[in-house]
Protein backbone atom coordinates (compact mmCIF):
# COMPACT_ATOMS: atom_id res chain seq x y z
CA UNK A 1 0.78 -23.52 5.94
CA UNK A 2 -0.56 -22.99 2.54
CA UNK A 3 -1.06 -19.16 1.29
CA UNK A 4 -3.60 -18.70 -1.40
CA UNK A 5 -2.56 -16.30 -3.97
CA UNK A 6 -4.73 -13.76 -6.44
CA UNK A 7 -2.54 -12.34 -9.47
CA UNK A 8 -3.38 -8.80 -10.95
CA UNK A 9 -1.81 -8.05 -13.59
CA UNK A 10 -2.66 -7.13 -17.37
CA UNK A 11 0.47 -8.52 -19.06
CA UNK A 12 -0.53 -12.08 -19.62
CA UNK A 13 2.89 -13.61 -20.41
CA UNK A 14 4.50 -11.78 -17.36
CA UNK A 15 1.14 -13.05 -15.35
CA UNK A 16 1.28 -16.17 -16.71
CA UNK A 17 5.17 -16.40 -15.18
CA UNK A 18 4.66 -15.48 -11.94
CA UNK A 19 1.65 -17.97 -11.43
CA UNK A 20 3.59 -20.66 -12.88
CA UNK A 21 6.94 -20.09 -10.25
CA UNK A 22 4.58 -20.03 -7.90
CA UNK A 23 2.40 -23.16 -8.18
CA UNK A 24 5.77 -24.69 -8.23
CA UNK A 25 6.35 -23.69 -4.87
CA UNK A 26 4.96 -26.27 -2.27
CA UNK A 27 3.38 -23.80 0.16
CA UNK A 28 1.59 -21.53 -2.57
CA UNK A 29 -1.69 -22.12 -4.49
CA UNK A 30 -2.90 -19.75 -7.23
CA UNK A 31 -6.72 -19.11 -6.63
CA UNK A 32 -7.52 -16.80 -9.08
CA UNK A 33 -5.69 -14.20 -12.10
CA UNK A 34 -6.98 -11.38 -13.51
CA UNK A 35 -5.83 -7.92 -15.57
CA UNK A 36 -7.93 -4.71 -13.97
CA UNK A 37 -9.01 -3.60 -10.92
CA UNK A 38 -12.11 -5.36 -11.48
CA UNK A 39 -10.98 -8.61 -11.49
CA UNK A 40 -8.97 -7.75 -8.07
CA UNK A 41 -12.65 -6.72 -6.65
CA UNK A 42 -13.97 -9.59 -8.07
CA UNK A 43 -11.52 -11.94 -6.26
CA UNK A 44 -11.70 -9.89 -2.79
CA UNK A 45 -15.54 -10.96 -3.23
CA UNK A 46 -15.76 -14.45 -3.99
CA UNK A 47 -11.81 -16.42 -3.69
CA UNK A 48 -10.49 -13.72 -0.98
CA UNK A 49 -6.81 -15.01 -1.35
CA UNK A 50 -4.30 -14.49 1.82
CA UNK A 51 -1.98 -12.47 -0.73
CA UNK A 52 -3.57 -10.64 -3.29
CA UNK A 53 -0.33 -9.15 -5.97
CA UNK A 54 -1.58 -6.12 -7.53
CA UNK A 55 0.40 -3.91 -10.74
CA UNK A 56 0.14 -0.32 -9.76
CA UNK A 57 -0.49 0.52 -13.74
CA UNK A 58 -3.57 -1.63 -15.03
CA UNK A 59 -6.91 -0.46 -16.11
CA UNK A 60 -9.09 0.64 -13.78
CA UNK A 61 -5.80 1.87 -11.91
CA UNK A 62 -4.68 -0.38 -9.25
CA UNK A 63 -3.74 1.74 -6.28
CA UNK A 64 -7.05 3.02 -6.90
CA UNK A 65 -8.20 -0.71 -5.97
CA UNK A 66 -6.26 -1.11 -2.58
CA UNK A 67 -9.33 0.52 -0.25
CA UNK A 68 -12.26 -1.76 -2.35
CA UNK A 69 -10.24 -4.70 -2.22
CA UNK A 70 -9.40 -4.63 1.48
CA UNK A 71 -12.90 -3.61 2.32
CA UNK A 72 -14.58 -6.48 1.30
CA UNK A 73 -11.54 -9.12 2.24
CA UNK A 74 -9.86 -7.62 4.63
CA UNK A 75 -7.88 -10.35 5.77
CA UNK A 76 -6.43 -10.09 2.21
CA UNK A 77 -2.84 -8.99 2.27
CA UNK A 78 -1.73 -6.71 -0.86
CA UNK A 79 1.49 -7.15 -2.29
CA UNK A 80 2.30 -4.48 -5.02
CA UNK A 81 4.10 -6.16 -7.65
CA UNK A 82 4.97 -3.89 -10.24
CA UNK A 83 7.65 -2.02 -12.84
CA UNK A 84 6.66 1.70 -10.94
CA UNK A 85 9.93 2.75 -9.10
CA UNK A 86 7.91 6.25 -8.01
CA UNK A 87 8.33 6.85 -4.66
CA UNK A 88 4.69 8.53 -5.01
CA UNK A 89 3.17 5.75 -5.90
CA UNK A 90 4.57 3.50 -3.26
CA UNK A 91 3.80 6.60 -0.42
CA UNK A 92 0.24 6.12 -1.55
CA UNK A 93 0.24 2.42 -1.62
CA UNK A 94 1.40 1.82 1.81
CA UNK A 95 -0.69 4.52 3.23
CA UNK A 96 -3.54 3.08 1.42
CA UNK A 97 -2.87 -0.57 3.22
CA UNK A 98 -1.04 -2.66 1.39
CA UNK A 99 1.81 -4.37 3.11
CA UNK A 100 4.02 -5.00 0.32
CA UNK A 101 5.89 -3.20 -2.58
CA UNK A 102 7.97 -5.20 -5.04
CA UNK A 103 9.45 -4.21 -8.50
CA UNK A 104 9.07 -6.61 -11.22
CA UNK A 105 12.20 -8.44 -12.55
CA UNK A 106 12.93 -9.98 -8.78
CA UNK A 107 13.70 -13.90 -8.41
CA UNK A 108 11.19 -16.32 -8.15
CA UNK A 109 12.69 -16.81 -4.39
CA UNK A 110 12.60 -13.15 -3.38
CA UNK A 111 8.87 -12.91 -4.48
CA UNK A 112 8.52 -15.95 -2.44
CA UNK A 113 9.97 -14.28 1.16
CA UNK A 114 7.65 -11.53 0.12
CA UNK A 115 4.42 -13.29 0.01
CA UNK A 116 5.56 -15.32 2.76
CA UNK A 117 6.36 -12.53 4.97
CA UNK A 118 2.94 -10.21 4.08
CA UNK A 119 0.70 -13.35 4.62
CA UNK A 120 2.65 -13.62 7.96
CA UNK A 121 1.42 -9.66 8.70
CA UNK A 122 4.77 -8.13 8.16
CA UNK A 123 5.52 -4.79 5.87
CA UNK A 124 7.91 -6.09 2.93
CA UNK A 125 9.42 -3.20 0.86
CA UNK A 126 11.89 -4.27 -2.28
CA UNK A 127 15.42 -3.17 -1.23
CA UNK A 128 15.55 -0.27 -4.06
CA UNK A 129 12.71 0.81 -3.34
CA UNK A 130 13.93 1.00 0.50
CA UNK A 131 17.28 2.62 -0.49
CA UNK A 132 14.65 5.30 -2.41
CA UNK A 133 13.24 5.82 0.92
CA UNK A 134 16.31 6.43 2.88
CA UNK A 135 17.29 9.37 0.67
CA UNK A 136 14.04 11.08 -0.16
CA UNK A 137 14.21 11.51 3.89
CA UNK A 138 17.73 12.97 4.09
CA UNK A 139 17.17 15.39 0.89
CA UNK A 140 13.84 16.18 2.15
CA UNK A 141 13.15 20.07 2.90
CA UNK A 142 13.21 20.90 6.77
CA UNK A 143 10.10 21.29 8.87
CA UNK A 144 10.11 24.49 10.16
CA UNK A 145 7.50 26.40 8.65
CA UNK A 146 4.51 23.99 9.14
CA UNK A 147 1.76 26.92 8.67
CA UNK A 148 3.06 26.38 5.00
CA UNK A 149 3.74 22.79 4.30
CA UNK A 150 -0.07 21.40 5.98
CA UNK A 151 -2.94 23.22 5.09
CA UNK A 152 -5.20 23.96 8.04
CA UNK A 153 -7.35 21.51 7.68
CA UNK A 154 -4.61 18.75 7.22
CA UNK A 155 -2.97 20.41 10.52
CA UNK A 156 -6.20 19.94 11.84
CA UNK A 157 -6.68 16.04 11.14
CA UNK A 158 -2.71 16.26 12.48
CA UNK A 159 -3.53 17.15 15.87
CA UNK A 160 -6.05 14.33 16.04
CA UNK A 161 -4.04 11.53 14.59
CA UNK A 162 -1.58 12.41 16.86
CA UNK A 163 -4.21 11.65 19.83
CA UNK A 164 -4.44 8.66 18.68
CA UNK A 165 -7.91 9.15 16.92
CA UNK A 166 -9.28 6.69 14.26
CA UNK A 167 -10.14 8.18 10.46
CA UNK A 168 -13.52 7.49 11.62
CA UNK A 169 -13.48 9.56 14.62
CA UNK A 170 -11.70 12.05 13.01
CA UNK A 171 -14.53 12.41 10.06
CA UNK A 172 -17.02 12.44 12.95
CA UNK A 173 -15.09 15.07 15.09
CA UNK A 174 -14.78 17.26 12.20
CA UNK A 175 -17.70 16.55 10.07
CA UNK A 176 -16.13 15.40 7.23
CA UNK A 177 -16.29 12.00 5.09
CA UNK A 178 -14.30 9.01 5.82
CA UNK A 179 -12.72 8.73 2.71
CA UNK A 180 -11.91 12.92 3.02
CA UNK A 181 -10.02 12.01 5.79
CA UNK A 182 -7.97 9.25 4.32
CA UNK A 183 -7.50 11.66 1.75
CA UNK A 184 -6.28 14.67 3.81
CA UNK A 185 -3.85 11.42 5.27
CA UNK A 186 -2.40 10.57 1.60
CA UNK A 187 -1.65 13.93 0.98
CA UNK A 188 0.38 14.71 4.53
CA UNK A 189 1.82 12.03 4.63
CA UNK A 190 3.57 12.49 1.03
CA UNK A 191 4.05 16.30 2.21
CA UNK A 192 6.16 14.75 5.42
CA UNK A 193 7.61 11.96 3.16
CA UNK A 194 6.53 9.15 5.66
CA UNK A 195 4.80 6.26 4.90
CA UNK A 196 2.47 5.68 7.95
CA UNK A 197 0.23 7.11 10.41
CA UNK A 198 2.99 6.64 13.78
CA UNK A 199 5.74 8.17 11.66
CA UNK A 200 3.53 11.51 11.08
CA UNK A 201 2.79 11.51 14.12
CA UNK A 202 5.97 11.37 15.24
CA UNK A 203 7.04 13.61 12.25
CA UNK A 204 4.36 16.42 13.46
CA UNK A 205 5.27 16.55 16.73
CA UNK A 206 8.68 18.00 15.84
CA UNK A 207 7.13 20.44 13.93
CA UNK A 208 5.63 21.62 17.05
């Protein structure tokens, strides 16, 4: 199966590497490049490539991109590929949809499983970046007082995620925006240190 590939990225030596290891790979074909956030809109719009690898620091701000990009391809799959170690920044990445997060500097065959495994639907997170993960959980604060860590209207959109409830029936239930929601969802989900909807749901409930 060929994967089609976009490249975001606004180093052009470091952009021009990765599209050249990769067009030397049988199964991969570069459809597009491009250095801002712009460019990735512009490619969700018109090439729409299986993988699309987006920096995290470009102009226009690239997580920023992530919702616009997978709302008009959404069959795209987003692989961050960037030099940001923050666990922040890959908290909101993944929350945001993207099913990858690799740091910059790994081997033209590592990439490779990445893309690979994203195109194929699966969640891909660089091994340091995993390891990061592991022990921002175990130092984490406990739970107990959860009147102080959510604000009320986060515990609100809480009790409904844990229902089961969409971000869009949760805006409509509560009157809010869409995006609000997804908002209110970046920021407890960084306040429970989990990266998706089922583990703050799980999270929440043993805060019950």
């Amino acid at each position: 199966m060929t994967i089609t590939v976009g490249i975001v990225d606004d180093h052009p030596l470091f952009r021009e590497g990765v599209s050249r290891s990769l067009s030397e790979i049988s199964d991969f074909v570069v459809v597009a490049e491009g250095e801002t956030s712009s460019d990735a809109l512009s490619m969700a719009s018109s090439v729409r490539p299986d993988v699309l690898l987006l920096d995290v620091s470009m102009p226009g701000d690239g997580l920023a991109a992530i919702d616009e990009v997978l709302c008009r391809s959404p069959q795209t799959k987003i692989l961050m590929l960037t030099a940001s170690d923050d666990i922040g920044a890959l908290t909101v990445a993944i929350n945001r949809g993207a099913m990858g997060y690799v740091l910059k500097g790994v081997g033209a065959k590592s990439l490779a499983d990445a893309i690979r495994a994203v195109a194929n639907g699966s969640r891909w997170i660089s091994p340091v970046m995993s390891a990061k993960l592991v022990d921002h959980s175990l130092t984490r604060p406990p739970l107990g007082a959860n009147d102080r860590l959510l604000s009320t209207r986060e515990r609100q959109v809480m009790e409904l995620v844990a229902e089961g409830q969409s971000n869009k029936l949760i805006a409509r239930h509560l009157d809010l925006q869409e995006k609000t929601v997804k908002h209110h969802m970046t920021q407890i989900m960084t306040k429970l240190g989990v990266t998706n909807r089922t583990e703050a749901a799980l999270r929440w409930k043993t805060m019950l």
